[in-house]
Structure formats: structure tokens, C-alpha cells
N, C-alpha and C. Protein backbone atom coordinates (compact mmCIF):
# COMPACT_ATOMS: atom_id res chain seq x y z
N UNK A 1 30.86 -49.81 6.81
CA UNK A 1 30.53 -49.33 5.50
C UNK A 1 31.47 -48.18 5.16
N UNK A 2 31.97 -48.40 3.59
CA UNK A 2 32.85 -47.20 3.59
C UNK A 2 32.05 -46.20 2.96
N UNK A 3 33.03 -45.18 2.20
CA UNK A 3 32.79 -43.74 1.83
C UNK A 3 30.98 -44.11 0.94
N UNK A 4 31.86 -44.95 -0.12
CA UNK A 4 31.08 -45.26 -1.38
C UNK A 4 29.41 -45.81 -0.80
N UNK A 5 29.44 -46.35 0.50
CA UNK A 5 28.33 -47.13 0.54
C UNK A 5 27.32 -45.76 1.64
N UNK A 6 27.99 -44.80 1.20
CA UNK A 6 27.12 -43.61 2.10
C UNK A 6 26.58 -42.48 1.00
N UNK A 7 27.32 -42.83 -0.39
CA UNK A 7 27.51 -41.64 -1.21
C UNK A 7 25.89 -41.71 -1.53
N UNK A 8 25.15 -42.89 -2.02
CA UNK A 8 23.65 -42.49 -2.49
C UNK A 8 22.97 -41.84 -1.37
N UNK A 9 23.06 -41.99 -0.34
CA UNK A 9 22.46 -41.34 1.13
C UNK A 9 22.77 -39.90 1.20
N UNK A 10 24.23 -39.83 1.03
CA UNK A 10 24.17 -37.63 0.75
C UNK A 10 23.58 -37.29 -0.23
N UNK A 11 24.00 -38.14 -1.33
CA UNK A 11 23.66 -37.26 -2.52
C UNK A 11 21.24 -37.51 -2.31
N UNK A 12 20.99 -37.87 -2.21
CA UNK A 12 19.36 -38.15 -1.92
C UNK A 12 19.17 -37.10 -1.05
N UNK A 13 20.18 -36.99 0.41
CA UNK A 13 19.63 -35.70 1.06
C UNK A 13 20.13 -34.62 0.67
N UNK A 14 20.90 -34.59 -0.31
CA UNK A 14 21.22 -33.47 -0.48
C UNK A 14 19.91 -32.72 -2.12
N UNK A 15 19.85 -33.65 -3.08
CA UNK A 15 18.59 -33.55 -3.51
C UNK A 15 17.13 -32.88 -2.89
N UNK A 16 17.07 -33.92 -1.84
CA UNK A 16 16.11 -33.19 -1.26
C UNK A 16 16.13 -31.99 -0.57
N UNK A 17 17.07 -31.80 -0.10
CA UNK A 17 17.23 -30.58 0.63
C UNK A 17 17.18 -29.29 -0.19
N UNK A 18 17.66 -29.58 -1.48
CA UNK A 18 17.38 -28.91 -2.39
C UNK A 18 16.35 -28.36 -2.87
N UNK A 19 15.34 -29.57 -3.09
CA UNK A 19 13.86 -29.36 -3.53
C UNK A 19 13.11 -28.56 -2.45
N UNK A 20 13.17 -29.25 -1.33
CA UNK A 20 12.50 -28.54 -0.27
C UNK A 20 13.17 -27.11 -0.01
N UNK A 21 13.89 -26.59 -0.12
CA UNK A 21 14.90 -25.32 -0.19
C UNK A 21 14.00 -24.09 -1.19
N UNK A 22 13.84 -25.18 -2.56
CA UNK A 22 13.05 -24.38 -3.23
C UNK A 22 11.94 -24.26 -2.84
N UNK A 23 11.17 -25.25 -2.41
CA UNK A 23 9.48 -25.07 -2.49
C UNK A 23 9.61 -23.71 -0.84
N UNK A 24 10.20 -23.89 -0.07
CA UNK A 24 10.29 -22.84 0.68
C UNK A 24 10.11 -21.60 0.60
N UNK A 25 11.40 -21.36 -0.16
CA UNK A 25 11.46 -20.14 -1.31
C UNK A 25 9.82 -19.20 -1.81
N UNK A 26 9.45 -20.23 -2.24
CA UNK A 26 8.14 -19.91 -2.38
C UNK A 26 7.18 -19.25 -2.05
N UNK A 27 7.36 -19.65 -0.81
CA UNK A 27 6.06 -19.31 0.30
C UNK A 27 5.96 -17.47 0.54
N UNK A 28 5.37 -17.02 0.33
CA UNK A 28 5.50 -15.25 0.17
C UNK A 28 5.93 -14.98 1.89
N UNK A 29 6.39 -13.86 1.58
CA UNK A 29 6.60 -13.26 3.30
C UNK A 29 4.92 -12.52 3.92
N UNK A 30 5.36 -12.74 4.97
CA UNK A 30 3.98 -12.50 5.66
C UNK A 30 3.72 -11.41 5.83
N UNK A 31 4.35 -10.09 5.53
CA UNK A 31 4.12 -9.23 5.29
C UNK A 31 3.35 -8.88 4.33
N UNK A 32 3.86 -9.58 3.05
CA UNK A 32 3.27 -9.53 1.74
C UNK A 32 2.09 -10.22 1.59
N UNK A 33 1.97 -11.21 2.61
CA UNK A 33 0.39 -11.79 2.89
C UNK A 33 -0.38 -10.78 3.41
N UNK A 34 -0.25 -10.24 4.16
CA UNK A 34 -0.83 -8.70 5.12
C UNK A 34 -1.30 -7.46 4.20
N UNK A 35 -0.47 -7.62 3.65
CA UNK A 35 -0.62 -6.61 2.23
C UNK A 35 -1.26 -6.70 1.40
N UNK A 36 -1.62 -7.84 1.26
CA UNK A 36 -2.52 -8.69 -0.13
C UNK A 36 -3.97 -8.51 0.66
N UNK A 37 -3.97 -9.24 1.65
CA UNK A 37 -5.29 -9.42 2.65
C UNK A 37 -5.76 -7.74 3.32
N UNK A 38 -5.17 -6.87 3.28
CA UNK A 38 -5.50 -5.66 3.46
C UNK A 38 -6.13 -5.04 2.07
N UNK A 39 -5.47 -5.59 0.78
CA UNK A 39 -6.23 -4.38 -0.66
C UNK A 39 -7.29 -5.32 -0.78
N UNK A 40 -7.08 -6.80 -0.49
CA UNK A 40 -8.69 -7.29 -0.75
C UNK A 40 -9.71 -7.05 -0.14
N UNK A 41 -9.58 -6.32 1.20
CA UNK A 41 -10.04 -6.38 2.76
C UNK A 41 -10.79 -4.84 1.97
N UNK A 42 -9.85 -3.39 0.95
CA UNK A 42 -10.78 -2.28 0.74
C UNK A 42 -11.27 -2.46 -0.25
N UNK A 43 -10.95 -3.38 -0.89
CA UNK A 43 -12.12 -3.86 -2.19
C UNK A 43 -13.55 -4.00 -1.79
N UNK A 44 -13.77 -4.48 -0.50
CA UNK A 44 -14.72 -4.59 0.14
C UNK A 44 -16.01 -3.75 0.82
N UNK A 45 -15.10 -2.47 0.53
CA UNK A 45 -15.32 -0.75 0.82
C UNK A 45 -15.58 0.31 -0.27
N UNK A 46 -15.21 -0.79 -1.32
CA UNK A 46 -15.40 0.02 -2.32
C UNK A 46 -14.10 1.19 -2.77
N UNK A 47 -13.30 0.48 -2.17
CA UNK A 47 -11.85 1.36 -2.50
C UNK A 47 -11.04 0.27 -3.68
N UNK A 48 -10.83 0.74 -4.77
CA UNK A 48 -9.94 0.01 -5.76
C UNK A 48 -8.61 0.31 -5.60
N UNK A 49 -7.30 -0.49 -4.90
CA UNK A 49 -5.92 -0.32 -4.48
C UNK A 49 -5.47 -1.28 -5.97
N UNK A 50 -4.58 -0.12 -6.35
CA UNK A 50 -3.66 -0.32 -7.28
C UNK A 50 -2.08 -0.38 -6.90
N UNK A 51 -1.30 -0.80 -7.23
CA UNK A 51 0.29 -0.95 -6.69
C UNK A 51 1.11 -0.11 -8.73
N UNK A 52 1.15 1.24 -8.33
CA UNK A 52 1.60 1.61 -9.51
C UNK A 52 2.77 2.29 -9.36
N UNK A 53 3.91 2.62 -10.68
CA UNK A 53 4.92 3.53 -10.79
C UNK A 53 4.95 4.78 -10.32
N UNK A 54 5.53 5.17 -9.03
CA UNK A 54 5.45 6.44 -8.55
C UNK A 54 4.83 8.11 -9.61
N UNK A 55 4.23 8.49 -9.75
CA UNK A 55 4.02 9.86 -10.62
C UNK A 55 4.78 10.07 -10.37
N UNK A 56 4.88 10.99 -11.55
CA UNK A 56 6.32 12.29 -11.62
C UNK A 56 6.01 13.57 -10.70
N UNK A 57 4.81 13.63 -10.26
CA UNK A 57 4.26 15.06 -9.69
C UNK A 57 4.65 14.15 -8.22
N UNK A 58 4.95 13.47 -7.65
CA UNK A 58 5.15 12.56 -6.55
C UNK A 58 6.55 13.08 -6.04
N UNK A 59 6.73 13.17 -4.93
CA UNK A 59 8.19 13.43 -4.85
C UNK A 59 9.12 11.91 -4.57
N UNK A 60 10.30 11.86 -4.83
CA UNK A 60 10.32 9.79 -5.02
C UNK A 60 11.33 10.34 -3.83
N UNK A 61 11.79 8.93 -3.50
CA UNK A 61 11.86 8.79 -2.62
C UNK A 61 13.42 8.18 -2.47
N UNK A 62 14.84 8.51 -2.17
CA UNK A 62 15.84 8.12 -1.99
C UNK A 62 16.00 7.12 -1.87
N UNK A 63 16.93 6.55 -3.06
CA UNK A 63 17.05 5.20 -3.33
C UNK A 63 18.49 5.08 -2.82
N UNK A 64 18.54 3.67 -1.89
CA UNK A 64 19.76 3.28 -2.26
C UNK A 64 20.85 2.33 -3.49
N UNK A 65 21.99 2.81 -4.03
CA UNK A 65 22.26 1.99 -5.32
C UNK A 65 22.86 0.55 -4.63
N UNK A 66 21.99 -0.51 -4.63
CA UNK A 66 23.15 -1.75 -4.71
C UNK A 66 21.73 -2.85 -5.68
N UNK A 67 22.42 -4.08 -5.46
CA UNK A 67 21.28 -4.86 -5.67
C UNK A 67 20.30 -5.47 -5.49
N UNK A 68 19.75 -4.98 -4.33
CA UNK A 68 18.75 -5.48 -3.35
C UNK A 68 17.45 -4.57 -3.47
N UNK A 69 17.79 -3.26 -4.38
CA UNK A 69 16.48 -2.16 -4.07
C UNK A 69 16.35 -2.20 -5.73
N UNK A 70 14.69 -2.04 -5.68
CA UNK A 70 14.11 -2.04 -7.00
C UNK A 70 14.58 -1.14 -7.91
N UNK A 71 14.75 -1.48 -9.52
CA UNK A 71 14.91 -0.16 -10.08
C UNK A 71 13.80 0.96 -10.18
N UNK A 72 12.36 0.28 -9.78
CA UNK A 72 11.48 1.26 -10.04
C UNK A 72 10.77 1.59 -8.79
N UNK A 73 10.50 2.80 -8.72
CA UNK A 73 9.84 2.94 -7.42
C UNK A 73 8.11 3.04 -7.80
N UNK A 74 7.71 2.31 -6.87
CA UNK A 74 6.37 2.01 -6.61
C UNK A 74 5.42 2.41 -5.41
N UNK A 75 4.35 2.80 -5.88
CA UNK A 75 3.65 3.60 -4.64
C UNK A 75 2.11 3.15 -4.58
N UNK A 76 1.38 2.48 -3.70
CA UNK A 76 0.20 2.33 -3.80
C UNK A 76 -0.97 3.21 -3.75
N UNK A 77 -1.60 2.77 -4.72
CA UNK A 77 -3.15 3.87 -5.10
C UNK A 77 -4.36 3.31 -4.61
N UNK A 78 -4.87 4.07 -3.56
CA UNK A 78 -6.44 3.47 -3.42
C UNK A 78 -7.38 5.07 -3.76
N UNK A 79 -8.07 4.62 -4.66
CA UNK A 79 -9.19 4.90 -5.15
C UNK A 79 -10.19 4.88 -5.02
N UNK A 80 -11.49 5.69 -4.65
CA UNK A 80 -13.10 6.31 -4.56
C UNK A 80 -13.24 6.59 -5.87
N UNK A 81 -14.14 6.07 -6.58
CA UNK A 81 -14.67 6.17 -7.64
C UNK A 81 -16.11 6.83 -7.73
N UNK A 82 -16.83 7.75 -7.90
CA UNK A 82 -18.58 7.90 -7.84
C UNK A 82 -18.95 8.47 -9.02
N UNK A 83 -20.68 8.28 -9.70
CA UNK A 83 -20.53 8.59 -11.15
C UNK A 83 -21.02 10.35 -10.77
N UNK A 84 -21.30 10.11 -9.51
CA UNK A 84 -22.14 11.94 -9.46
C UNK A 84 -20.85 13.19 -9.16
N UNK A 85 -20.19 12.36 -9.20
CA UNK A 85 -18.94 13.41 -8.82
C UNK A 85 -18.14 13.93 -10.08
N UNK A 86 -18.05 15.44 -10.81
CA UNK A 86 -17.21 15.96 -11.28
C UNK A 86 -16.17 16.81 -10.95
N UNK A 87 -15.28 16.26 -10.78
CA UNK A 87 -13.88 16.96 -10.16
C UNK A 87 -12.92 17.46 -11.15
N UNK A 88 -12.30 18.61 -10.48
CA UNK A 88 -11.48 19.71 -11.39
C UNK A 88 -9.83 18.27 -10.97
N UNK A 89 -8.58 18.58 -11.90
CA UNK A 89 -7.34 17.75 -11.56
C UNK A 89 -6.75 18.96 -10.18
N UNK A 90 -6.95 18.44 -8.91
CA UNK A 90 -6.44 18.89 -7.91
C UNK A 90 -5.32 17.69 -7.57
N UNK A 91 -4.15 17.91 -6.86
CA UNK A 91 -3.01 17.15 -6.37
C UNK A 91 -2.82 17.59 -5.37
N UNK A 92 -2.42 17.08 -4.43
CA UNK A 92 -1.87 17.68 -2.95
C UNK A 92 -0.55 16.71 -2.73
N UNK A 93 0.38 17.01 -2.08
CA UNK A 93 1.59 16.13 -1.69
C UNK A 93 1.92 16.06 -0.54
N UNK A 94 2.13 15.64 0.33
CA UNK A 94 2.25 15.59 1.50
C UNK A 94 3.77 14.98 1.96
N UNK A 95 4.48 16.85 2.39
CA UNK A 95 6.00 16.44 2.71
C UNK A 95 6.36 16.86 4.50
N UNK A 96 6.97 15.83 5.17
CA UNK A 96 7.24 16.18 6.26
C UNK A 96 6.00 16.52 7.09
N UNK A 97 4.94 15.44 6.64
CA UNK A 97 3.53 15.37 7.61
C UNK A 97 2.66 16.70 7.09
N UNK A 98 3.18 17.62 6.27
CA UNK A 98 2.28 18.50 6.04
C UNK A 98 1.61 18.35 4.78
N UNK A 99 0.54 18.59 4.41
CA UNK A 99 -0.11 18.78 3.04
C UNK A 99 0.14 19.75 2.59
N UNK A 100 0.90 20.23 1.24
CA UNK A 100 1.31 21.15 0.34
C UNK A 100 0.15 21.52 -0.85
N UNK A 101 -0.15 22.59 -0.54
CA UNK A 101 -1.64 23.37 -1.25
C UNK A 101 -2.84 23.57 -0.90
N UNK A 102 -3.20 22.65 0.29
CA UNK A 102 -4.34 22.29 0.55
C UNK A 102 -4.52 23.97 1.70
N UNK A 103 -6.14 23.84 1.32
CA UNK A 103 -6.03 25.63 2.02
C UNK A 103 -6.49 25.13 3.26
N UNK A 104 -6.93 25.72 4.24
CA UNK A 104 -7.30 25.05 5.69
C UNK A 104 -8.61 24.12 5.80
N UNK A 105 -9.68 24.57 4.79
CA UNK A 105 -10.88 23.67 5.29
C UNK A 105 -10.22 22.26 4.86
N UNK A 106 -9.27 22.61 3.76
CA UNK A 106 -9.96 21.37 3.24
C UNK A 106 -8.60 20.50 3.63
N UNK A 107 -7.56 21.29 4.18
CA UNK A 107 -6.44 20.25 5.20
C UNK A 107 -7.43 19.54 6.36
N UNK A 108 -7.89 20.48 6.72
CA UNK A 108 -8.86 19.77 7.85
C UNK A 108 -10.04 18.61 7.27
N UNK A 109 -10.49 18.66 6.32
CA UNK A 109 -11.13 17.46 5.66
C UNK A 109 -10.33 16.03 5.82
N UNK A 110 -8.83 16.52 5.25
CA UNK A 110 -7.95 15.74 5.28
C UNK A 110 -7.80 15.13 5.98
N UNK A 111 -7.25 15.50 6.70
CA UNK A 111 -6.77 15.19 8.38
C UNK A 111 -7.46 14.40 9.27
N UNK A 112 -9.16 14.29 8.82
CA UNK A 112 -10.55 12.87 9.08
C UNK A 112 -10.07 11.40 8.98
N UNK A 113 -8.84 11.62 7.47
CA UNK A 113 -8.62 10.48 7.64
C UNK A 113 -7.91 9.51 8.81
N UNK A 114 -7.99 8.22 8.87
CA UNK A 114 -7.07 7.99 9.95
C UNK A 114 -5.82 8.02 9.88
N UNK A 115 -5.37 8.14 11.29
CA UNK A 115 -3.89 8.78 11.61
C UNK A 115 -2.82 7.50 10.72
N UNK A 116 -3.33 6.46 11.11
CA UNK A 116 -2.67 5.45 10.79
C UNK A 116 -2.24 5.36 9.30
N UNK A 117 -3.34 5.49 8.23
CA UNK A 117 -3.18 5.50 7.10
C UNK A 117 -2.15 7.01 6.81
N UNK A 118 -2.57 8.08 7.29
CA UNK A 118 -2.29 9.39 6.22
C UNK A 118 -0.53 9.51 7.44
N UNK A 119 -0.50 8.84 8.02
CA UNK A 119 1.12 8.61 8.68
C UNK A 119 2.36 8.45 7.12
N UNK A 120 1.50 7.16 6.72
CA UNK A 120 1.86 6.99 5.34
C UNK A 120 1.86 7.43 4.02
N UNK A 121 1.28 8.57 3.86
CA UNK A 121 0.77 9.20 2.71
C UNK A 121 1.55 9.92 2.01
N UNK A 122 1.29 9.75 1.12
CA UNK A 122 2.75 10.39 -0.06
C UNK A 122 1.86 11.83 -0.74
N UNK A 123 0.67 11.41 -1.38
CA UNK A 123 -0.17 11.86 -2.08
C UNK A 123 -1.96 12.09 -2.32
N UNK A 124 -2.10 13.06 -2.88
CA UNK A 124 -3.99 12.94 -2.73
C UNK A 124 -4.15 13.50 -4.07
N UNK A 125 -5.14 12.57 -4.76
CA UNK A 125 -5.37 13.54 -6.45
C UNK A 125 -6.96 13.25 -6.45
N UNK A 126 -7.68 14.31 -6.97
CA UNK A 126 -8.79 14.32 -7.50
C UNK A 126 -9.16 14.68 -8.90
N UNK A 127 -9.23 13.83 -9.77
CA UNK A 127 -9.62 14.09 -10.89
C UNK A 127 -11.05 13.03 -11.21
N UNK A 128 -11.74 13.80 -12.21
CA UNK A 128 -12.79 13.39 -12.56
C UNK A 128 -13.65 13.40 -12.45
N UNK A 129 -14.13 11.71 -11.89
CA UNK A 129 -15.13 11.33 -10.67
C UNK A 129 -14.44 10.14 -10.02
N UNK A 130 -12.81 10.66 -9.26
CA UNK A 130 -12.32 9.94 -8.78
C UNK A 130 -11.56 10.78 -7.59
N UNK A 131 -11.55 10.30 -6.41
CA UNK A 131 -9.95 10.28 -5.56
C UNK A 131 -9.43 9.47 -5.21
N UNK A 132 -8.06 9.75 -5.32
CA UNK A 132 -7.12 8.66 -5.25
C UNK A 132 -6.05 9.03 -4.11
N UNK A 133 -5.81 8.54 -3.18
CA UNK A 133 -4.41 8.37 -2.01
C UNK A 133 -3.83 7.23 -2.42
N UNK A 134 -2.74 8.26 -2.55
CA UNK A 134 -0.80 7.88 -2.54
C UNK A 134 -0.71 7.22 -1.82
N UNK A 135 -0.18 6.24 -1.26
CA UNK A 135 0.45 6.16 0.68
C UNK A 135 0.92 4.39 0.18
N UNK A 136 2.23 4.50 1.14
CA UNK A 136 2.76 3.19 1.66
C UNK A 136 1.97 2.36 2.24
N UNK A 137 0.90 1.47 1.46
CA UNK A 137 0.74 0.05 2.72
C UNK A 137 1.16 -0.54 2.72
N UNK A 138 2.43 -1.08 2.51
CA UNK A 138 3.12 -1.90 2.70
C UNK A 138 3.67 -1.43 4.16
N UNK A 139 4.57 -0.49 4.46
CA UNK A 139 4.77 0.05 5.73
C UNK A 139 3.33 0.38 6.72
N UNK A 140 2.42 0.44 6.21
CA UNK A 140 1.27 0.50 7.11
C UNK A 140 1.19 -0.56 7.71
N UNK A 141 1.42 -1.97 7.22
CA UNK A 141 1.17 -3.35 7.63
C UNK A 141 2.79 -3.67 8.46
N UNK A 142 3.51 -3.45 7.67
CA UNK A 142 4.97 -3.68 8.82
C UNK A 142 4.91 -3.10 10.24
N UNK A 143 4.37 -2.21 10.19
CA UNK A 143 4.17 -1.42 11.14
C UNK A 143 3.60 -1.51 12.37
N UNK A 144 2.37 -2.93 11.88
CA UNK A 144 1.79 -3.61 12.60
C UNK A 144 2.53 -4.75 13.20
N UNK A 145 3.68 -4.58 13.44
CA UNK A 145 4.65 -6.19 13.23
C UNK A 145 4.53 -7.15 12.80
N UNK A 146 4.94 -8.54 13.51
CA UNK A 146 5.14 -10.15 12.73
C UNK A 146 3.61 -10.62 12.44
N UNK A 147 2.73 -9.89 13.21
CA UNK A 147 1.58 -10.47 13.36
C UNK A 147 0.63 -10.64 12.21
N UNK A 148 -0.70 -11.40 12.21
CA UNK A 148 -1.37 -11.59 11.30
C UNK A 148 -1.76 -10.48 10.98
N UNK A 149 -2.99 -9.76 9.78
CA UNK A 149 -3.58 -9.03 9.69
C UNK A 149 -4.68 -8.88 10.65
N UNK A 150 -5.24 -7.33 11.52
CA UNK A 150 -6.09 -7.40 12.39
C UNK A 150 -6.92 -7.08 11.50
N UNK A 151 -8.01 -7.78 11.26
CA UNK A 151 -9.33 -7.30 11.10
C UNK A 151 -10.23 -6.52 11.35
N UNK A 152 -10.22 -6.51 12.59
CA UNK A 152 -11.19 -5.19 12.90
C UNK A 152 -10.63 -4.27 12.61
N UNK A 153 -9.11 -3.73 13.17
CA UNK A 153 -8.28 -2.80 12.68
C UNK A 153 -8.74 -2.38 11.80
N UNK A 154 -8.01 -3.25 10.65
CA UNK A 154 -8.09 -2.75 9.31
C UNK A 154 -9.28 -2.35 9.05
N UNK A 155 -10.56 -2.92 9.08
CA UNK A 155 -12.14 -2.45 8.92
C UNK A 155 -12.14 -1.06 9.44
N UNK A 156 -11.67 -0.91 10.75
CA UNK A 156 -12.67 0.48 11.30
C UNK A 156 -11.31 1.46 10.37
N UNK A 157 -10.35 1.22 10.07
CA UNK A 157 -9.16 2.18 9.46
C UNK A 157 -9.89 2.38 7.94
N UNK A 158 -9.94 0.99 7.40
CA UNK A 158 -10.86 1.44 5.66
C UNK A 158 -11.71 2.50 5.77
N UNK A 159 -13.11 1.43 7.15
CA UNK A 159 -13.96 2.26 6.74
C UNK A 159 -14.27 4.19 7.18
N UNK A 160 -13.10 4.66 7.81
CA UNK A 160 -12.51 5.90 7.72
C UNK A 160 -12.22 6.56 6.64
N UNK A 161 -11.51 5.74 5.97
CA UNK A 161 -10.85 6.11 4.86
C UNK A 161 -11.78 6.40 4.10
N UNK A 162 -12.42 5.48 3.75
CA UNK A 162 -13.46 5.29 2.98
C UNK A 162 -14.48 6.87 3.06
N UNK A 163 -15.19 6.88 4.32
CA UNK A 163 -16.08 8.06 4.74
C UNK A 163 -14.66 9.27 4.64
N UNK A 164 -13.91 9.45 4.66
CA UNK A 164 -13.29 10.76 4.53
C UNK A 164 -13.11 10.62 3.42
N UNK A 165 -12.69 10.13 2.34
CA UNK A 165 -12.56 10.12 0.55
C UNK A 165 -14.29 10.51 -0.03
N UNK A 166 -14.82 10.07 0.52
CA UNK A 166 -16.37 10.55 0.17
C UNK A 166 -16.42 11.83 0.38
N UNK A 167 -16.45 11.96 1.90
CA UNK A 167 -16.16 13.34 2.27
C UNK A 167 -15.86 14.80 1.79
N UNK A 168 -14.07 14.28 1.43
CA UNK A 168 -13.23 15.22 0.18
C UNK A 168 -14.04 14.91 -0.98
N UNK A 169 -14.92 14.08 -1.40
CA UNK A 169 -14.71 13.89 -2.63
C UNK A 169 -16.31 15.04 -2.94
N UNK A 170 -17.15 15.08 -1.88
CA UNK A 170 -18.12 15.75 -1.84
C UNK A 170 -17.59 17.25 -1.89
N UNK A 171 -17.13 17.57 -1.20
CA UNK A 171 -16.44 18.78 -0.54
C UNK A 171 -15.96 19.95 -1.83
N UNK A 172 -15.16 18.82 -2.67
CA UNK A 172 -14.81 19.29 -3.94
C UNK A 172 -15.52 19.56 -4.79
N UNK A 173 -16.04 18.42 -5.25
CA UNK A 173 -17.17 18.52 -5.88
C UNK A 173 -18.41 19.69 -5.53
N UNK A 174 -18.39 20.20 -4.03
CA UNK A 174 -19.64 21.15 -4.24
C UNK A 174 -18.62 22.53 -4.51
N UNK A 175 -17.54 22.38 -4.33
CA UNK A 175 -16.78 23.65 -4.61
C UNK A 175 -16.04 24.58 -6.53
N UNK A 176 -16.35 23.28 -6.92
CA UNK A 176 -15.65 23.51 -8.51
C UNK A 176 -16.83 24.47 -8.92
């Protein structure tokens, strides 16, 4: 058989290889599965995780210029919401592992949270009848390597989180 009697045979695998190339494409990275299955995992806690535009009161974070890094920088928000809580707008930032403003009790409030999460932490705001932490989960979950999401992990880490955001959120609240 010559050239011609092979050409529908490449060109078909090469079609397909194509299609299947794309539907590949597709499939999210498993990181980003980890990530997804972790904010649904504190929904569960009663923590509302938002994926928003870094604040300006945020310190951002060195970008490199090519075409591979976002133009916008993004920082995830998980949120304690309660209706009995009135809070003054407090911010704290957290540079080089330290919390900036926070006076000692209430660094030490802080600091309840787990190591794991506030490793990551960019930020802490209380306004309203809300607190909200800054922090990378996306690197919280890489961090964990290739592996699936741990469950228990993640549970006994939320529900930390969770009881120390109550915590601060009491703390404040009896102090305004």
C-alpha cells in the first residue's frame, strides 16, 4: 500500500488525537480539585470562602511580568458571619509571620488558629458582624502534595478555624 492508501488513517488519528487532546485539557488540575473540595468542605462550618481581588490595605504580592502570571492578584476570603456580633472596622496584616497591630491578648487569640492555615495568612478584618481571613488556600492544599484532599485534616483544621474566628470574633465584640 502506498502513501495515499495510509493518508485517511493519519489524518483520522490525527483528528482524534486532537479531540481527545482537547477533552483532556479539560479536566481541572488536582490541585484545583483540592481547593474546590476544601471551600465546600468550610461551607460546612459555617465559614463562607470567597476567592476575591486582593484589598488595597493588603500588601500584594510580587509579581512576575511574563505571560503565564495573572494580571490580577487574588486572595482568598473565609468568613464568620454572626447576627449578635457588632464589630468596630479592625484590620491586621500579617508580614513575615508576624501580625501588625494586633496588641498581645489578642495576637495570642490569633495564634489559636491552626498553624497550618495562619502559615498562609495574608490578612484578618473585622467589620460589622463579620470576620474575615486573608490567606492562600490554594498553597495550603499544594502543600499537602499530589495527594487527594484529607478529610479529617481538613475537618479538625476548619473546625479550629472556625472556634478561633468565633473566639476573635467574641473577644472583639466584648471589647468595642
Amino acid at each position: 500500500m502506498d502513501l495515499h492508501g495510509y493518508l485517511p488513517i493519519i489524518v483520522a488519528l490525527g483528528i482524534l488525537g486532537f479531540l481527545l487532546g482537547n477533552i483532556f485539557a479539560l479536566k481541572p488540575k488536582a490541585h484545583e480539585v483540592r481547593t474546590a473540595d476544601f471551600r465546600l468542605l468550610a461551607r460546612q462550618f459555617g465559614i463562607n470562602p470567597k476567592l476575591i481581588t486582593r484589598p488595597n490595605w493588603l500588601p500584594a504580592k510580587p509579581q512576575k511580568q511574563n505571560h503565564h502570571t495573572a494580571k490580577t492578584d487574588f486572595v482568598a476570603m473565609y468568613a464568620m458571619v454572626r447576627d449578635d456580633w457588632r464589630l468596630p472596622m479592625v484590620r491586621f496584616v500579617r508580614v513575615d509571620g508576624v501580625w501588625q497591630g494586633a496588641d498581645d491578648e489578642l495576637a495570642t487569640l490569633i495564634e489559636n488558629m491552626p498553624k497550618t492555615i495562619t502559615d498562609h495568612a495574608v490578612g484578618l478584618q473585622f467589620k460589622a458582624n463579620s470576620v474575615a481571613l486573608y490567606w492562600a488556600d490554594a498553597h495550603y492544599q499544594s502543600s499537602q502534595g499530589m495527594h487527594q484532599l484529607d478529610i479529617n485534616t481538613a475537618k479538625m483544621d476548619l473546625q479550629k478555624l472556625c472556634q478561633a474566628l468565633n473566639i476573635l470574633g467574641d473577644f472583639v465584640n466584648a471589647r468595642k
